[in-house]
Protein backbone atom coordinates (compact mmCIF):
# COMPACT_ATOMS: atom_id res chain seq x y z
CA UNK A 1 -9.80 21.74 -8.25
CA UNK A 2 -6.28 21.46 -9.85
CA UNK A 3 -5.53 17.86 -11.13
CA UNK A 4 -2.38 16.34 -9.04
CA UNK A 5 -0.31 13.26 -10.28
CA UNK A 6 2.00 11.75 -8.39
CA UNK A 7 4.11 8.07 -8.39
CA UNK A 8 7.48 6.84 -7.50
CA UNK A 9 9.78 3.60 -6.98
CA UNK A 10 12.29 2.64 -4.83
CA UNK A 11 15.34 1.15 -5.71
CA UNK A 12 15.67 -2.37 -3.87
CA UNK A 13 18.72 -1.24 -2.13
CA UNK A 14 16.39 1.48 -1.11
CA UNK A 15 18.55 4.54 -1.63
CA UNK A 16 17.53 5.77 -4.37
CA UNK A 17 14.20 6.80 -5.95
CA UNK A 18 12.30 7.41 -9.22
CA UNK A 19 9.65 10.27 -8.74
CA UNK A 20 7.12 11.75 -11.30
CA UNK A 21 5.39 15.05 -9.55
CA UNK A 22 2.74 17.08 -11.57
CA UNK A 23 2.08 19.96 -9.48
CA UNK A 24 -1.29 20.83 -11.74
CA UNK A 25 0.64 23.20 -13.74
CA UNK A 26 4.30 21.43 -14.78
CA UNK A 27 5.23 18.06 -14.23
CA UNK A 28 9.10 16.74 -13.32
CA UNK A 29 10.67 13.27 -13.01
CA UNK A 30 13.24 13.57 -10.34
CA UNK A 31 16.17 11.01 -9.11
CA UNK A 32 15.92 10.87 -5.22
CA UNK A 33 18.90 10.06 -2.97
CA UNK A 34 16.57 8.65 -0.20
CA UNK A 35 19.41 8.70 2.82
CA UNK A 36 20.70 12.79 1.93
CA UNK A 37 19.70 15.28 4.17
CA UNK A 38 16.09 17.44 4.12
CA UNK A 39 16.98 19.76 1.28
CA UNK A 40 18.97 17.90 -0.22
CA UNK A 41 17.77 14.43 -1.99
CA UNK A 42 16.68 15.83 -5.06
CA UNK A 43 19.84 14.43 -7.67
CA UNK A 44 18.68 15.40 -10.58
CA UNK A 45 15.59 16.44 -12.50
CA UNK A 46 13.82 16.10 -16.53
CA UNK A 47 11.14 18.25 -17.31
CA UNK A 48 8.33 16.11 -18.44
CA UNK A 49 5.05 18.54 -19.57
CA UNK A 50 3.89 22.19 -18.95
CA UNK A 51 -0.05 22.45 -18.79
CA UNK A 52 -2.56 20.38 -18.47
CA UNK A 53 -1.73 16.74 -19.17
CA UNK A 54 -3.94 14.44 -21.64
CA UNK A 55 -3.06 11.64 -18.97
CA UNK A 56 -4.22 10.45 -15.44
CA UNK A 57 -2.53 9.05 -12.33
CA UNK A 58 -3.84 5.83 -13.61
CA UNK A 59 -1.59 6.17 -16.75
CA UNK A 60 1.93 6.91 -14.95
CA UNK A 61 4.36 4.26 -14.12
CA UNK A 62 7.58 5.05 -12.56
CA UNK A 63 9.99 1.54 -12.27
CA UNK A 64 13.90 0.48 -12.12
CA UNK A 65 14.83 -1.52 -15.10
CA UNK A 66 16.33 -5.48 -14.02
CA UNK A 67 19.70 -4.61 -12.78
CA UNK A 68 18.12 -1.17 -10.69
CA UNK A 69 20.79 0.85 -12.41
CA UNK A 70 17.85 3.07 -14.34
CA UNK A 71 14.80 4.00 -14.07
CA UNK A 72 11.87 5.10 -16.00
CA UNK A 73 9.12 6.94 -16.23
CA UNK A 74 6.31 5.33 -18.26
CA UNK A 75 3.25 7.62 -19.73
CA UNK A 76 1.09 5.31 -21.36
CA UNK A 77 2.64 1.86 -21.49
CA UNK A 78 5.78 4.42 -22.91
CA UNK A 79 8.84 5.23 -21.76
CA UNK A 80 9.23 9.05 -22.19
CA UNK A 81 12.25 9.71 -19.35
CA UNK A 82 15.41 7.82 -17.78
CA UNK A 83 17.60 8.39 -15.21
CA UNK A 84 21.14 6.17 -15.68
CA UNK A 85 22.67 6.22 -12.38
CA UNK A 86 25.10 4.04 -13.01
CA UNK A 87 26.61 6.76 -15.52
CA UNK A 88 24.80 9.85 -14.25
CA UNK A 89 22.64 10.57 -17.49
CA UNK A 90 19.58 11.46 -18.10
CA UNK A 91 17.23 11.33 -21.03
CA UNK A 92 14.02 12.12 -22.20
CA UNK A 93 11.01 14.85 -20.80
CA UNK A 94 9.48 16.80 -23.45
CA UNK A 95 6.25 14.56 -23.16
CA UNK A 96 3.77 15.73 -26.14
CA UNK A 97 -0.07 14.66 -26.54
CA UNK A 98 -0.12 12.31 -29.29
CA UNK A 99 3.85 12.18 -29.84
CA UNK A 100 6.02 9.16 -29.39
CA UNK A 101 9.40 9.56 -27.22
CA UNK A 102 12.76 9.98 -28.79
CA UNK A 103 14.99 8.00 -26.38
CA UNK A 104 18.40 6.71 -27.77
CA UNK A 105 19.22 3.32 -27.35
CA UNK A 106 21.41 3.12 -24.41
CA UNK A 107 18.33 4.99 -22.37
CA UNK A 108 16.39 1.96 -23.11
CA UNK A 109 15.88 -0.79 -20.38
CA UNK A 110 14.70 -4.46 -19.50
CA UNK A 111 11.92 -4.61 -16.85
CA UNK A 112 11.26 -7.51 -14.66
């Protein structure tokens, strides 16, 4: 049996989403535009890991930093990838067993 992750988070306007999919094989955080058509919501996309992950479900956080204008995907208490869509950036992926991420500062974000 292939090991599936999966978690997201929904802006509170609720038109946008953070998504982390790991299909058992290669992982993605995606940007969701929640009210686009079938086919369509998928904004953007960072490719997180390739292989099997040294991480659960359990470990995976995926939230919008205090003024919902990024969000994050957290491995580990870390924050390895951010969407900005306020700007339309994007940082991070490249996650790495017993690595630390290499965000710059403006990626960074206040939680809640």
């Amino acid at each position: 049996m292939s090991l599936k992750i999966f978690d997201s988070a929904l802006r509170s306007a609720g038109d946008m989403a953070g998504v982390f999919e790991y299909d058992g094989e290669t992982g993605y955080f995606y940007l969701y535009d929640t009210r686009a058509n079938q086919g369509h919501k998928v904004i953007d996309s960072i490719h997180v890991l390739s292989g099997r992950p040294d991480f659960t479900e359990a470990d995976v956080t995926v939230r919008w930093d205090v003024s919902d204008g990024k969000v994050g995907l957290f491995i580990c208490n870390a924050l390895w990838a951010v969407f900005d869509s306020s700007h339309g950036t994007k940082y991070g992926g490249n996650y790495k067993a017993g690595k630390r991420p290499s965000l710059p500062p403006e990626a960074v974000f206040r939680l809640n």
